[in-house]
C-alpha atoms as a PDB file:
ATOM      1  CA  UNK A   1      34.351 -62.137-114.566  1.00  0.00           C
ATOM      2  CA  UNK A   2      35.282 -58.491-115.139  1.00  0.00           C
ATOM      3  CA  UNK A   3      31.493 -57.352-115.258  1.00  0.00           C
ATOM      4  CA  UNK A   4      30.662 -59.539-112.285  1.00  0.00           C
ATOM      5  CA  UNK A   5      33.827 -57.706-110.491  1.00  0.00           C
ATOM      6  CA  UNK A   6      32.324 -54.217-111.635  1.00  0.00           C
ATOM      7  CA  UNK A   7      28.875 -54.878-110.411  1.00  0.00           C
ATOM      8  CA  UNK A   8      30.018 -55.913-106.790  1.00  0.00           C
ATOM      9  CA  UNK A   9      32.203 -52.860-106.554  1.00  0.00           C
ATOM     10  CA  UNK A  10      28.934 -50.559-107.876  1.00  0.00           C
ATOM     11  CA  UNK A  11      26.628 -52.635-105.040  1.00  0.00           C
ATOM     12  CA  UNK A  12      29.575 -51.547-102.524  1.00  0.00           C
ATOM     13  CA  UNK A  13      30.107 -47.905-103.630  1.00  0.00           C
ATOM     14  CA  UNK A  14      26.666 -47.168-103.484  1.00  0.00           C
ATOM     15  CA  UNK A  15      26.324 -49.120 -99.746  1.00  0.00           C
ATOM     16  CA  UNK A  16      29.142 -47.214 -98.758  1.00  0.00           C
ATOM     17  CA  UNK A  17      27.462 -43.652-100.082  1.00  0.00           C
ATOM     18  CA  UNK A  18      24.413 -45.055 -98.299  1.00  0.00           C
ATOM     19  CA  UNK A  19      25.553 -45.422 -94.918  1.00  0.00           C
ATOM     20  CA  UNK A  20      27.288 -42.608 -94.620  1.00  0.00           C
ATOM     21  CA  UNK A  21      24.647 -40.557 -96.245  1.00  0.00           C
ATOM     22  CA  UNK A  22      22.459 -42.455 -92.923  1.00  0.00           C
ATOM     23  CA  UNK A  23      25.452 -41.524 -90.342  1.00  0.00           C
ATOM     24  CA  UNK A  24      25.878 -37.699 -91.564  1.00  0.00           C
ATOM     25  CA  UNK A  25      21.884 -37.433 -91.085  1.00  0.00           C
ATOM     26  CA  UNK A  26      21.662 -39.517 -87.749  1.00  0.00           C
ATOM     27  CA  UNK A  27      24.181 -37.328 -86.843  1.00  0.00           C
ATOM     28  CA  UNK A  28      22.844 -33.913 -87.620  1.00  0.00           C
ATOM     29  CA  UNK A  29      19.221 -35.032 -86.298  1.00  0.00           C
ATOM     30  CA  UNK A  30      20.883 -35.983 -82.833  1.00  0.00           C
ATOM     31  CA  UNK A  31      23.244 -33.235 -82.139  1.00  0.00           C
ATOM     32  CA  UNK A  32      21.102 -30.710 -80.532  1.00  0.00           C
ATOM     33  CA  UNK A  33      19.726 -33.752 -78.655  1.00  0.00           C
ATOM     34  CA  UNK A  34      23.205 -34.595 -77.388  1.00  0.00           C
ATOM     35  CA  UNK A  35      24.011 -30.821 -76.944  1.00  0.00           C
ATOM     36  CA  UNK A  36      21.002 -30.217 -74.623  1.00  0.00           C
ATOM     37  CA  UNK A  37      21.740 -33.257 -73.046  1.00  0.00           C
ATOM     38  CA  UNK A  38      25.350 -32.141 -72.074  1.00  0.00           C
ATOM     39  CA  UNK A  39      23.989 -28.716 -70.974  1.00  0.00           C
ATOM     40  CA  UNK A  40      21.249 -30.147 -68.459  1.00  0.00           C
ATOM     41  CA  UNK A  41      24.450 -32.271 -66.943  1.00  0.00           C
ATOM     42  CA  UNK A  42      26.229 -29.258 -66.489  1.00  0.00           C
ATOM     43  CA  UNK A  43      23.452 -27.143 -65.322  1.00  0.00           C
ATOM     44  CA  UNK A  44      22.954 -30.115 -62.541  1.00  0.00           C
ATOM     45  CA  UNK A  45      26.730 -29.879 -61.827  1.00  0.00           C
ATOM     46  CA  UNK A  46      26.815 -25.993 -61.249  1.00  0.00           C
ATOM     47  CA  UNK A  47      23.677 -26.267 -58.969  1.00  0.00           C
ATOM     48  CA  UNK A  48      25.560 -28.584 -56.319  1.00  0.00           C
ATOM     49  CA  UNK A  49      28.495 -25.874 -56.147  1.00  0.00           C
ATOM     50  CA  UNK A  50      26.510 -22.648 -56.116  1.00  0.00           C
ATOM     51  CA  UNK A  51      22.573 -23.059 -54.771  1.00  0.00           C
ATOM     52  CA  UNK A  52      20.305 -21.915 -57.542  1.00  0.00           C
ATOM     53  CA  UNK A  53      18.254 -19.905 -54.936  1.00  0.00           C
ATOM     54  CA  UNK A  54      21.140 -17.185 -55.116  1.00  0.00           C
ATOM     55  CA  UNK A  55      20.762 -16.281 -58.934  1.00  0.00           C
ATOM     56  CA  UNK A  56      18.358 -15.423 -61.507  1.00  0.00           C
ATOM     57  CA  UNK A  57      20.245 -15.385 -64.479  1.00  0.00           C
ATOM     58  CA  UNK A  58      21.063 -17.936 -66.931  1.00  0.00           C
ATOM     59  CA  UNK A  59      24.443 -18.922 -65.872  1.00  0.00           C
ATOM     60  CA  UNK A  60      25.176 -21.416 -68.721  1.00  0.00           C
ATOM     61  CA  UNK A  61      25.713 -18.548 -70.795  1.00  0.00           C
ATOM     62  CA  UNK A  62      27.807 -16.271 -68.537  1.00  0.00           C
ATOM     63  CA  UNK A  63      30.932 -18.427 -69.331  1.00  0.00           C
ATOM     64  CA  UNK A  64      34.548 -16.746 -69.370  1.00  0.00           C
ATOM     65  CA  UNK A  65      37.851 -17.998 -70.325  1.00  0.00           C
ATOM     66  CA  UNK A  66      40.364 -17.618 -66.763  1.00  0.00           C
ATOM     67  CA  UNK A  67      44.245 -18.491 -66.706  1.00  0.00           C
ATOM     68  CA  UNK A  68      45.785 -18.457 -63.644  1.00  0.00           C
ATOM     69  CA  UNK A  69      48.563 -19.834 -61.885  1.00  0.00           C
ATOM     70  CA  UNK A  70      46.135 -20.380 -58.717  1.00  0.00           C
ATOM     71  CA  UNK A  71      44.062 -22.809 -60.662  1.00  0.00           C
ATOM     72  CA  UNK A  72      46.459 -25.601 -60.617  1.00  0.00           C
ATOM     73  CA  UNK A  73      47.545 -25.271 -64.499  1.00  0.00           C
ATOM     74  CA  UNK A  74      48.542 -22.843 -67.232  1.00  0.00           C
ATOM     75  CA  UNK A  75      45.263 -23.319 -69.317  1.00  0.00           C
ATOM     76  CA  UNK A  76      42.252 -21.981 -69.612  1.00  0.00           C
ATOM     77  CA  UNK A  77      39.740 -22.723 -66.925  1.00  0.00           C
ATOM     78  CA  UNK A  78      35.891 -21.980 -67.230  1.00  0.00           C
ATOM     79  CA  UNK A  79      34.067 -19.451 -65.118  1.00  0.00           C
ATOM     80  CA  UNK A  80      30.464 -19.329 -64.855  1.00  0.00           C
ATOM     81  CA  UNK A  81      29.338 -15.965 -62.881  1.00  0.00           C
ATOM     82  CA  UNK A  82      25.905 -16.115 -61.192  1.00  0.00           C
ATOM     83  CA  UNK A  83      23.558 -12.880 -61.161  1.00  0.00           C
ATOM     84  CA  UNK A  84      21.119 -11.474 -58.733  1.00  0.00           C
ATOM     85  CA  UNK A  85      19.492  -8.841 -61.154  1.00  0.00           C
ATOM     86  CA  UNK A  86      22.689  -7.248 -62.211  1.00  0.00           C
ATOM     87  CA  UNK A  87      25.179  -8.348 -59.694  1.00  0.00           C
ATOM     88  CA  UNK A  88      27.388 -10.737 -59.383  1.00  0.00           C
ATOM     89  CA  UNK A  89      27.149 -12.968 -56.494  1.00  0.00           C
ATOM     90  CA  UNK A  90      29.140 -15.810 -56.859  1.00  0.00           C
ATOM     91  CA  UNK A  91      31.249 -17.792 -59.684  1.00  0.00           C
ATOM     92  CA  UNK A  92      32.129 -21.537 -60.162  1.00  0.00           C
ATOM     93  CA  UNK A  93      35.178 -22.317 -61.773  1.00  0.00           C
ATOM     94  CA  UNK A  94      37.518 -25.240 -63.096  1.00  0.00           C
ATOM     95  CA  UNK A  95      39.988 -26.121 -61.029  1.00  0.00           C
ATOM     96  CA  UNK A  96      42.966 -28.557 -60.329  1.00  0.00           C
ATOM     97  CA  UNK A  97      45.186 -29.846 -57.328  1.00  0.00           C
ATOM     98  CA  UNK A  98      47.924 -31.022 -59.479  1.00  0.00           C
ATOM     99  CA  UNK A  99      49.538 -32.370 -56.621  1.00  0.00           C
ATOM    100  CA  UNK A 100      47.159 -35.646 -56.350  1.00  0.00           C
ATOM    101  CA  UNK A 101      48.799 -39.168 -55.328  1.00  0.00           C
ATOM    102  CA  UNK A 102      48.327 -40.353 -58.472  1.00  0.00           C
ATOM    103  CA  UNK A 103      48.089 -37.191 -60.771  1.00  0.00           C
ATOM    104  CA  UNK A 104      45.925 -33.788 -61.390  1.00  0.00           C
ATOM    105  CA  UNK A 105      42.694 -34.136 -59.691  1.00  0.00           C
ATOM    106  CA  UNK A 106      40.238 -31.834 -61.198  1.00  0.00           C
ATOM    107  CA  UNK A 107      37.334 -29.875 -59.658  1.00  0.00           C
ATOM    108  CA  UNK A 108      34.375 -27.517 -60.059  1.00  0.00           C
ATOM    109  CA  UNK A 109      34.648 -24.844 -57.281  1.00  0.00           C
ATOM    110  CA  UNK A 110      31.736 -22.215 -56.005  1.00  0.00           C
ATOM    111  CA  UNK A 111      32.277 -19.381 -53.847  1.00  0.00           C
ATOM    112  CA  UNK A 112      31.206 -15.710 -53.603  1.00  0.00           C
ATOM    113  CA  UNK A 113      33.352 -13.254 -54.001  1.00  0.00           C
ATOM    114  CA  UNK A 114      34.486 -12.644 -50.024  1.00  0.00           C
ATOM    115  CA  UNK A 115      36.433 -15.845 -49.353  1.00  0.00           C
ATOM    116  CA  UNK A 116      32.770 -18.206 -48.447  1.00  0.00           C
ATOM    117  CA  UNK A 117      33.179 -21.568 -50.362  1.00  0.00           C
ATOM    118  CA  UNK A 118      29.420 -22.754 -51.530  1.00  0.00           C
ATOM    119  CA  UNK A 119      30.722 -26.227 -52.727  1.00  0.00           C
ATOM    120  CA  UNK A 120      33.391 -28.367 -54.163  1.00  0.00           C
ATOM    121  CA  UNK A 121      32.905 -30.898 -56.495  1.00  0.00           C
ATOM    122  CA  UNK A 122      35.958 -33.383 -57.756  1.00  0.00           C
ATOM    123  CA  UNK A 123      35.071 -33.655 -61.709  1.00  0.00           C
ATOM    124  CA  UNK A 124      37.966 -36.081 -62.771  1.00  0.00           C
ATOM    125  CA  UNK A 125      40.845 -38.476 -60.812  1.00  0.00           C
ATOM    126  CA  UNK A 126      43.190 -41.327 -60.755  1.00  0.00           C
ATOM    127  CA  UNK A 127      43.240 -41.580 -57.272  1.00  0.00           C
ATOM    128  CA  UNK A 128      43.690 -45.015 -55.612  1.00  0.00           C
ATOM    129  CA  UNK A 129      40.396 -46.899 -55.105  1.00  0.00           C
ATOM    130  CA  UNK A 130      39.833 -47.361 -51.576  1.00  0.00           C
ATOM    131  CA  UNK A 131      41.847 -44.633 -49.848  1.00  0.00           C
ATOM    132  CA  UNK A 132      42.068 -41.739 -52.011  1.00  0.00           C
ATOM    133  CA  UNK A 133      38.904 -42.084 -53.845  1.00  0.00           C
ATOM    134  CA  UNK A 134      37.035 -40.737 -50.674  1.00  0.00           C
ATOM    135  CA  UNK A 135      37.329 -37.481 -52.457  1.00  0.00           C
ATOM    136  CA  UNK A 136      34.579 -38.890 -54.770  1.00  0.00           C
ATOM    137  CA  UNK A 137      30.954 -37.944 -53.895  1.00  0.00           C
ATOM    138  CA  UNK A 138      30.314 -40.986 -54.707  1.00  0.00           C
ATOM    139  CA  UNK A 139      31.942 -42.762 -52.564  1.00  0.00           C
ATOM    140  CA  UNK A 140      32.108 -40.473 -49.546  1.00  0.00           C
ATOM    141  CA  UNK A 141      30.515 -37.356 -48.364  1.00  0.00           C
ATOM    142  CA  UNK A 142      34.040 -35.677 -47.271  1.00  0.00           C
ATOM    143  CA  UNK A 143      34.178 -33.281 -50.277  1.00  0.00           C
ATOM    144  CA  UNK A 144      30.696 -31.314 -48.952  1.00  0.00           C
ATOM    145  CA  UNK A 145      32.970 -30.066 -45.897  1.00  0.00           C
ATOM    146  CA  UNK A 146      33.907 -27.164 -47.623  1.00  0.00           C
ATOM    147  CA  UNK A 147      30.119 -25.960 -48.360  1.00  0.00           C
ATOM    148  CA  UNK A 148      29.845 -22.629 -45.879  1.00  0.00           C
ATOM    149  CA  UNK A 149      33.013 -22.763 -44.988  1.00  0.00           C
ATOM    150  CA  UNK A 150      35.343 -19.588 -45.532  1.00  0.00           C
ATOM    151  CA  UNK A 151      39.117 -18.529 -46.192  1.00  0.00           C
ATOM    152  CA  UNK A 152      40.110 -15.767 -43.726  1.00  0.00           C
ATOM    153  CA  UNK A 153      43.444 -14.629 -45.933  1.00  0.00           C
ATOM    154  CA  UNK A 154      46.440 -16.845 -47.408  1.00  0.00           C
ATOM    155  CA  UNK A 155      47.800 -17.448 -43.799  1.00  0.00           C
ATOM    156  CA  UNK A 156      44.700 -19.276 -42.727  1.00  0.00           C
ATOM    157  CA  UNK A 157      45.252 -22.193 -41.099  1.00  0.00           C
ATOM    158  CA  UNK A 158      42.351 -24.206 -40.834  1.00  0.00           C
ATOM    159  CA  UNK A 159      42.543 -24.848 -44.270  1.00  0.00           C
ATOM    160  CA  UNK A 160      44.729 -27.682 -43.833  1.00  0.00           C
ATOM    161  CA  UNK A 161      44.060 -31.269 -43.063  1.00  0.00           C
ATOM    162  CA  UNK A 162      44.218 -32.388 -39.539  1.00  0.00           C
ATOM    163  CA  UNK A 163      47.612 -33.613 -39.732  1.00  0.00           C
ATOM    164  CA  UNK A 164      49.005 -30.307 -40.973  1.00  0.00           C
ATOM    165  CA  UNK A 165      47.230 -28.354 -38.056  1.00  0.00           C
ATOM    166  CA  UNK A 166      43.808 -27.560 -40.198  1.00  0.00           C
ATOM    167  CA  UNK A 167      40.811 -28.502 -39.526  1.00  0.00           C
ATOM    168  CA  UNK A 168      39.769 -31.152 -42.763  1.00  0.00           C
ATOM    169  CA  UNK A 169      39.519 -35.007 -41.781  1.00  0.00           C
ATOM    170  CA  UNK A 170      42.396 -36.777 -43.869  1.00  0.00           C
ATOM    171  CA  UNK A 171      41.457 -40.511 -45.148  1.00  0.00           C
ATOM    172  CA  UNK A 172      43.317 -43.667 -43.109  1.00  0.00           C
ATOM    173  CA  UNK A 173      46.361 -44.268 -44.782  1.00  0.00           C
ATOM    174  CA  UNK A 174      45.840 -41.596 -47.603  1.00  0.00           C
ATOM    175  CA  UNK A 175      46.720 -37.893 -46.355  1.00  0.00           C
ATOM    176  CA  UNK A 176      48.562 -36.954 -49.839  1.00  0.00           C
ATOM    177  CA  UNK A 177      44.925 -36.657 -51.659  1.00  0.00           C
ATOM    178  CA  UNK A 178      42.925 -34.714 -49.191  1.00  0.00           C
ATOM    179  CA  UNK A 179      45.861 -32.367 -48.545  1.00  0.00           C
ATOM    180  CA  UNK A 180      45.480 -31.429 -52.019  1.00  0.00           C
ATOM    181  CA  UNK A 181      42.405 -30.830 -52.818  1.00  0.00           C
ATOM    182  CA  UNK A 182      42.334 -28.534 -49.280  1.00  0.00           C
ATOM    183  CA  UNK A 183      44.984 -26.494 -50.577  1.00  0.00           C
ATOM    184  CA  UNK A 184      43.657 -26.271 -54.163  1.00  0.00           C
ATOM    185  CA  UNK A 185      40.462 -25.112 -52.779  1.00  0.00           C
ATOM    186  CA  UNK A 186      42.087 -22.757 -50.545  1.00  0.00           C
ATOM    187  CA  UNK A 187      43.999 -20.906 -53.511  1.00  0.00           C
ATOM    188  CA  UNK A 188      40.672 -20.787 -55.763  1.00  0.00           C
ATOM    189  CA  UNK A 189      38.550 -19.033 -52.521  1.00  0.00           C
ATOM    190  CA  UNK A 190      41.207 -16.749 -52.649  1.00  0.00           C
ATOM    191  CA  UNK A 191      41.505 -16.328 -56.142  1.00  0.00           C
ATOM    192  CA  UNK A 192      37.667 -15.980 -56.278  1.00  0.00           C
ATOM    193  CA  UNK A 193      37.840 -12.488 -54.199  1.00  0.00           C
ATOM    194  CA  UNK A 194      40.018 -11.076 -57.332  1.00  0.00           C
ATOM    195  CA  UNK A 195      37.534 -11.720 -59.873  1.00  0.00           C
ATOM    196  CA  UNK A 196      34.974  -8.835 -59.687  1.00  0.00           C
ATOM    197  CA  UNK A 197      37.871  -6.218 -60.973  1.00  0.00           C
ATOM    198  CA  UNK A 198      38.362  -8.391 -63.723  1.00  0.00           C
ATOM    199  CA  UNK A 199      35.277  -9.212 -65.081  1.00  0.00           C
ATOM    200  CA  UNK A 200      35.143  -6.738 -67.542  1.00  0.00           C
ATOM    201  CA  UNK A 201      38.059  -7.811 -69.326  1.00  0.00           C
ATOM    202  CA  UNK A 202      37.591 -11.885 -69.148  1.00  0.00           C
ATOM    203  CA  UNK A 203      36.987 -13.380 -73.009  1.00  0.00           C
ATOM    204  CA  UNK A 204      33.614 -15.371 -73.382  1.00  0.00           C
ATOM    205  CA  UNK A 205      33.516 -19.591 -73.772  1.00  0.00           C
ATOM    206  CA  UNK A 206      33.190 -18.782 -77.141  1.00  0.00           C
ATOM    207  CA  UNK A 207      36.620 -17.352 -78.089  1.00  0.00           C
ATOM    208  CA  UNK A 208      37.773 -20.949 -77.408  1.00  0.00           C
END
């Protein structure tokens, strides 16, 4: 009995050591699959906020670290800084209206660096399917309003939904949602025109 209890836990040890010999090597022989995977998603997700016709450089790896009140939140948001040549013509960065109906809605924002908005993309929300949701590309085309559109100063008001005097469509029965992503795309425009003084001093991704 003992020896037949001592050979079943051997045939189970050495399984064991087996498979997760096989799961540490699947793993390491699909991770820079995965990796360049996630990239090319990115890459695809940066080219619907600023047009890839505008920049030459590789803007997956001009990534900085930005914390500002303006973005919605206290943490660290990513910028990624597109280059013609040398200069720096635009940015996208990470975003948040955390004034959704039903929480933080979070977006990818482009714009140069004089107030012109080159597109808006919602990234994650809990809005309420049906009314809210519009904000979704997916479901609606309203978020490409804001692609050529451009904040003339903080006291602009045609950066507001329709309701508050602005000039952005609100959704039927749902003005709570729009009205925040306007205004949180309003403050990162602005925000945006700060950013070439401070380049210099931004950390990379990688100091995460």
């Amino acid at each position: 009995m003992i020896s037949t209890m001592r050979r079943h836990a051997t045939t189970l040890a050495l399984f064991a050591a087996l498979t997760t010999g096989l799961t540490a090597m699947v793993n390491t022989l699909t991770k820079p699959t995965i990796a360049h995977q996630a990239q090319l998603q990115q890459k695809a997700l940066l080219d619907q906020v600023i047009p890839p016709d505008i920049y030459d450089n590789n803007i997956l790896q001009e990534c900085y670290l930005v914390t500002d009140v303006a973005l919605g939140t206290t943490s660290a948001r990513h910028l990624y800084i597109a280059r013609k040549g040398d200069t720096p013509v635009a940015a996208a960065i990470e975003s948040s209206a955390p004034d959704g109906y039903s929480g933080a809605i979070h977006l990818l924002i482009g714009a140069d660096f004089h107030g012109k908005v080159l597109g808006v993309r919602v990234t994650e929300h809990h809005e309420t399917p049906g009314l809210g949701d519009k904000i979704d590309l997916r479901i609606s085309d309203w978020i490409t309003r804001f692609t050529g559109r451009t904040v003339q100063g903080a006291d602009d008001r045609q950066w507001a939904v329709k309701k508050d005097g602005g000039e952005y469509d609100q959704f039927t029965g749902a003005t709570i949602t729009p009205r925040a992503v306007v205004n949180a795309s309003k403050r990162t425009a602005l925000f945006m025109q700060t950013l070439p003084a401070r380049l210099a001093t931004l950390p990379n991704c990688g100091a995460e």
